[in-house]
N, C-alpha and C. Protein backbone atom coordinates (compact mmCIF):
# COMPACT_ATOMS: atom_id res chain seq x y z
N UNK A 1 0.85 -1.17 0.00
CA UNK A 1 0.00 0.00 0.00
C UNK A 1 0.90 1.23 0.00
N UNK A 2 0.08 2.50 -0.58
CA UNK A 2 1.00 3.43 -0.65
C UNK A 2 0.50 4.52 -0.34
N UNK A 3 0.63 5.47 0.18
CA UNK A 3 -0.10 6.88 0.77
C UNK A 3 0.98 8.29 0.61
N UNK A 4 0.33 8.55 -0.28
CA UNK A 4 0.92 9.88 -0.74
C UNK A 4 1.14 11.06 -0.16
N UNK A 5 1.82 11.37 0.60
CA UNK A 5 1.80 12.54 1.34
C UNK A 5 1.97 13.97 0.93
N UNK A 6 1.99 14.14 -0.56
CA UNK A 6 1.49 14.92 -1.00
C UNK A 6 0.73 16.66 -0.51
N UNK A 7 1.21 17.58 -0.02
CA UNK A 7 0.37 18.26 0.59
C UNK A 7 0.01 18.73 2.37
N UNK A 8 0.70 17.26 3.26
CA UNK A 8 0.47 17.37 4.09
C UNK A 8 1.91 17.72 4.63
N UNK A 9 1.29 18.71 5.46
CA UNK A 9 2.73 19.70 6.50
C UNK A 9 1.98 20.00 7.62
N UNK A 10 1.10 19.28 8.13
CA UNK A 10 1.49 19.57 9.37
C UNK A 10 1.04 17.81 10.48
N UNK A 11 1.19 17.67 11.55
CA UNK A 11 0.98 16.76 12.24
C UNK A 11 -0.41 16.63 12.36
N UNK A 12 -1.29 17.22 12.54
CA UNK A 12 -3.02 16.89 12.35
C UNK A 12 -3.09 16.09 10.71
N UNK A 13 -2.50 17.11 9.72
CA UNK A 13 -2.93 16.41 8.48
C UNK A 13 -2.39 14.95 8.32
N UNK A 14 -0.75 14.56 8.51
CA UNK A 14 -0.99 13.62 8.52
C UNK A 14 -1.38 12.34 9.38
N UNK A 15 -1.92 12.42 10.54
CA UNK A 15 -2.83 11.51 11.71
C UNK A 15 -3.96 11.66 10.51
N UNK A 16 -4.77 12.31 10.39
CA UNK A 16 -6.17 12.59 9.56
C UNK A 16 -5.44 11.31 8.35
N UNK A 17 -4.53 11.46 7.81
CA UNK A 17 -4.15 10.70 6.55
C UNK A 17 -4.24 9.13 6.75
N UNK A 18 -3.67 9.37 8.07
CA UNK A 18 -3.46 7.43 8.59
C UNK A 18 -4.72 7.06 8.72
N UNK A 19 -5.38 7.95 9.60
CA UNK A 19 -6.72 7.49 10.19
C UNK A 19 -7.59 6.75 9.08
N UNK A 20 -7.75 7.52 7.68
CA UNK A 20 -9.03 7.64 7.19
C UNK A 20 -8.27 6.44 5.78
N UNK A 21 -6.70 6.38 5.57
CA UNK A 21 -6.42 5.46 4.41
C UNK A 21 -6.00 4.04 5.26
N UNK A 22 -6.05 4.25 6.66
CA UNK A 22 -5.67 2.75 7.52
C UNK A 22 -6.69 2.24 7.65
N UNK A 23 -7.93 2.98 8.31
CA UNK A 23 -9.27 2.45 8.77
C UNK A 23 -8.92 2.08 10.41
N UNK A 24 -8.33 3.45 10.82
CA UNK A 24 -7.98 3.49 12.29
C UNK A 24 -9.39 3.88 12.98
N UNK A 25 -9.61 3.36 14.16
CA UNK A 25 -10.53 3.62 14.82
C UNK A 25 -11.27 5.00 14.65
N UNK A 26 -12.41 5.35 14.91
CA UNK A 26 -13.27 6.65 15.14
C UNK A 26 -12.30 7.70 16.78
N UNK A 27 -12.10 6.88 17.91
CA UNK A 27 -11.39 7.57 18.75
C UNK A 27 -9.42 7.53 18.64
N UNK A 28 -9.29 7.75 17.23
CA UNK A 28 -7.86 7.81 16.89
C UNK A 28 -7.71 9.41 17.00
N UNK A 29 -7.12 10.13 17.79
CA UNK A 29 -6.40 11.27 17.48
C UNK A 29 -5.07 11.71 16.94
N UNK A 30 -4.47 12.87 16.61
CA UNK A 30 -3.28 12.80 16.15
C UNK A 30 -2.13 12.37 17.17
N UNK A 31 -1.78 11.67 17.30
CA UNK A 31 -0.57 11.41 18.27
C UNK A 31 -0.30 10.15 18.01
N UNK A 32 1.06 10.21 17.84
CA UNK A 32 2.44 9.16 18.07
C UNK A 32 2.14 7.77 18.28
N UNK A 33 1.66 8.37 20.04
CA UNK A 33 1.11 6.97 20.33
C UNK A 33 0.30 6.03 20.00
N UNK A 34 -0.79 6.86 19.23
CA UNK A 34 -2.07 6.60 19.35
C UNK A 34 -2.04 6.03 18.04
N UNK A 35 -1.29 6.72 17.16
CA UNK A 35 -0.38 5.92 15.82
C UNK A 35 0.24 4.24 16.26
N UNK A 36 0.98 4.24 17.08
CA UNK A 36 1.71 3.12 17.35
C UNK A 36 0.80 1.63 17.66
N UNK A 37 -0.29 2.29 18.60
CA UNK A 37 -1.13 1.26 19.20
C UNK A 37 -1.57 0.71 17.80
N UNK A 38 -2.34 1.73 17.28
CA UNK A 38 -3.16 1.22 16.15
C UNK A 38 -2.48 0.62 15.41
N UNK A 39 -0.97 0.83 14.81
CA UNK A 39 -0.70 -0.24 13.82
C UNK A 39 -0.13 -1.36 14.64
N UNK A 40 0.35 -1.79 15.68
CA UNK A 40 1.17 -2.54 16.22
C UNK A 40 -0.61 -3.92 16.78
N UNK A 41 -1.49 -3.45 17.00
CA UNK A 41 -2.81 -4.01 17.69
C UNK A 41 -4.03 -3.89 17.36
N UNK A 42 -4.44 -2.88 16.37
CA UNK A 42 -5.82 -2.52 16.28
C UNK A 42 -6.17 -2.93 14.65
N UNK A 43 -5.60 -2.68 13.85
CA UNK A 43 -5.88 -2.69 12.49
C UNK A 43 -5.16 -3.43 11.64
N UNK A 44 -4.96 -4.09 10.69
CA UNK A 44 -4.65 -5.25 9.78
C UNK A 44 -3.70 -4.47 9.24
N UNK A 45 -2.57 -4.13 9.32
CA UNK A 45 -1.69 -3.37 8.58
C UNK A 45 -0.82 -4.11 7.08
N UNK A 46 -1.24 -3.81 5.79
CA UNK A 46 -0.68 -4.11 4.63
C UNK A 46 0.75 -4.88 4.87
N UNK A 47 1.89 -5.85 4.42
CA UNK A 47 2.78 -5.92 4.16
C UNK A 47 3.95 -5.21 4.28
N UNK A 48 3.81 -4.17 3.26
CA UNK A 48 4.52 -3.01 3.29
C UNK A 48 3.95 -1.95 3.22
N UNK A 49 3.99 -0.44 3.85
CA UNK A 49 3.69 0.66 4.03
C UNK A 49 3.84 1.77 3.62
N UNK A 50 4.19 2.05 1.92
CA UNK A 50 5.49 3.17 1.38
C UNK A 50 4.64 4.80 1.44
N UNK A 51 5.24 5.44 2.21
CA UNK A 51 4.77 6.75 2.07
C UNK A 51 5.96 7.51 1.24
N UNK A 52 5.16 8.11 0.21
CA UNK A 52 5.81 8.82 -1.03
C UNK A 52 5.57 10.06 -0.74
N UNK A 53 6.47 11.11 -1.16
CA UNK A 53 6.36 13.07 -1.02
C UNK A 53 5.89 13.15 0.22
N UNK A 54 6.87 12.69 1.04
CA UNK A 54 7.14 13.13 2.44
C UNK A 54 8.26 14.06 2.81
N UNK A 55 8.89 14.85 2.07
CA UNK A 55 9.82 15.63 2.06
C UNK A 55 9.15 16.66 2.55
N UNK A 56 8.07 17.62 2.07
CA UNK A 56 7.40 18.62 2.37
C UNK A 56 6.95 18.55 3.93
N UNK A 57 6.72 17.48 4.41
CA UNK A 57 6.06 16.97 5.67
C UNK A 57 7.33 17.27 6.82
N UNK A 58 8.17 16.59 6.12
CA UNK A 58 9.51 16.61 6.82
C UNK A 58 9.96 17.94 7.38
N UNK A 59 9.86 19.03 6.30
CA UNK A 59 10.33 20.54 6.39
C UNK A 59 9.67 21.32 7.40
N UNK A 60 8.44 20.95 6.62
CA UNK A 60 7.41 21.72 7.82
C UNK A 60 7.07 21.11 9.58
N UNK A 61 7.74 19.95 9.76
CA UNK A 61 7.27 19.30 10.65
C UNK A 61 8.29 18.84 11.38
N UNK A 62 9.90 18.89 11.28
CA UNK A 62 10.83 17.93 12.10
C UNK A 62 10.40 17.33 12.85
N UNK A 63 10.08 17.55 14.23
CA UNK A 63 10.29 17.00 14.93
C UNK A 63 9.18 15.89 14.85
N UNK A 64 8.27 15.91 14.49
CA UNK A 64 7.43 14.80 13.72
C UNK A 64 7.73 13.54 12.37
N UNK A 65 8.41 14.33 12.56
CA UNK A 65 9.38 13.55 11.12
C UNK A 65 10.23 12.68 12.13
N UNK A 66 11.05 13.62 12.96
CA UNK A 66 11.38 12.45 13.49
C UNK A 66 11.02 11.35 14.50
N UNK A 67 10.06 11.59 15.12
CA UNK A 67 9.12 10.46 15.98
C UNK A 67 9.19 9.77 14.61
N UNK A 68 8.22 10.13 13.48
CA UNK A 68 7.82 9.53 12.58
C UNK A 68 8.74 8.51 12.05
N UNK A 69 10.18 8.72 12.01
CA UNK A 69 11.08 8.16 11.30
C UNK A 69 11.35 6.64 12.93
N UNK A 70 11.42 7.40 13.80
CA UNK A 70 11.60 6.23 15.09
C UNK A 70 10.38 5.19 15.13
N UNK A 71 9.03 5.44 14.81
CA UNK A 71 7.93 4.48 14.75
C UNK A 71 8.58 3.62 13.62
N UNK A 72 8.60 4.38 12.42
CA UNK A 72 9.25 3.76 11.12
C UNK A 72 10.32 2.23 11.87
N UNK A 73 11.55 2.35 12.20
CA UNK A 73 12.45 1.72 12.68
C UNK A 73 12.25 0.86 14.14
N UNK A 74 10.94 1.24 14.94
CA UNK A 74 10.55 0.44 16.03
C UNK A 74 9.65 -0.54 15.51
N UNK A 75 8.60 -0.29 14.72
CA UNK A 75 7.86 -1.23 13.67
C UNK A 75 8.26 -2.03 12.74
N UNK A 76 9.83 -1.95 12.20
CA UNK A 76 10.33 -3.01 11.58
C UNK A 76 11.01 -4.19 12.23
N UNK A 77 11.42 -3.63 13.66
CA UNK A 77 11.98 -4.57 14.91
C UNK A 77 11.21 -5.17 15.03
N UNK A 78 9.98 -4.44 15.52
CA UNK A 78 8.89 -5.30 16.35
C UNK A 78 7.74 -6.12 15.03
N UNK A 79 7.33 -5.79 14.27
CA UNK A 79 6.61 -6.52 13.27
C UNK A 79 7.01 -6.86 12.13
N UNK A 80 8.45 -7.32 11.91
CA UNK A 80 9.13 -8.01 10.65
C UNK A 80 7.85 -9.30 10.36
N UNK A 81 7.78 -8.96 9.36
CA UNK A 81 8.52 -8.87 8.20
C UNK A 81 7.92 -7.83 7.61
N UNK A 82 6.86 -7.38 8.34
CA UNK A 82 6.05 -6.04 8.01
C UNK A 82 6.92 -4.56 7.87
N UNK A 83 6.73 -4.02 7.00
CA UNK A 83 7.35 -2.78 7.16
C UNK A 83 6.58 -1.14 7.09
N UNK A 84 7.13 -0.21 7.22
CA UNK A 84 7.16 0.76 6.64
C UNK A 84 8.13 1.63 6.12
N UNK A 85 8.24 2.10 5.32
CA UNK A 85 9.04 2.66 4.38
C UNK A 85 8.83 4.05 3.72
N UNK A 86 10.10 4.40 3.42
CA UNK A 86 10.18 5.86 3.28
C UNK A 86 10.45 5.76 1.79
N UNK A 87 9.56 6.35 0.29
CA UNK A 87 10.31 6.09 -0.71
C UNK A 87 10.17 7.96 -1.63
């Protein structure tokens, strides 16, 4: 699966992105955590995960980028062979 990030710069837009292209719960808010639970326990997560034109996201957002990039690398530990990926 692939989710285009396209557009999104700030941390609401992309939680709103996961929520609604994952099929994350109705009480999913934007946060980290709340990210983590859901893919690690709540929802059937694809194989692989490639989020494309995440550069813009990145600029506008570091420090979200980088949680983002640490879920990235805690989710390939913990749910190999499952991934997510940065392309």
């Amino acid at each position: 699966m692939t989710l285009d990030l396209t557009g999104i710069t700030s941390k609401t837009a992309i939680h709103q992105l996961f929520k609604e292209q994952l099929g994350f719960e109705d009480w999913y808010g934007p946060s980290w955590d709340a990210f983590w639970d859901s893919i690690i326990a709540i929802v059937e997560m694809p194989p692989v995960l490639t989020l494309t034109n995440w550069q813009d996201f990145a600029q506008q957002c570091p420090r979200d980028m980088q949680l983002l990039r640490q879920v990235i690398q805690d989710y390939a530990e913990e749910m190999a062979p499952k991934r997510i990926e940065l392309a």
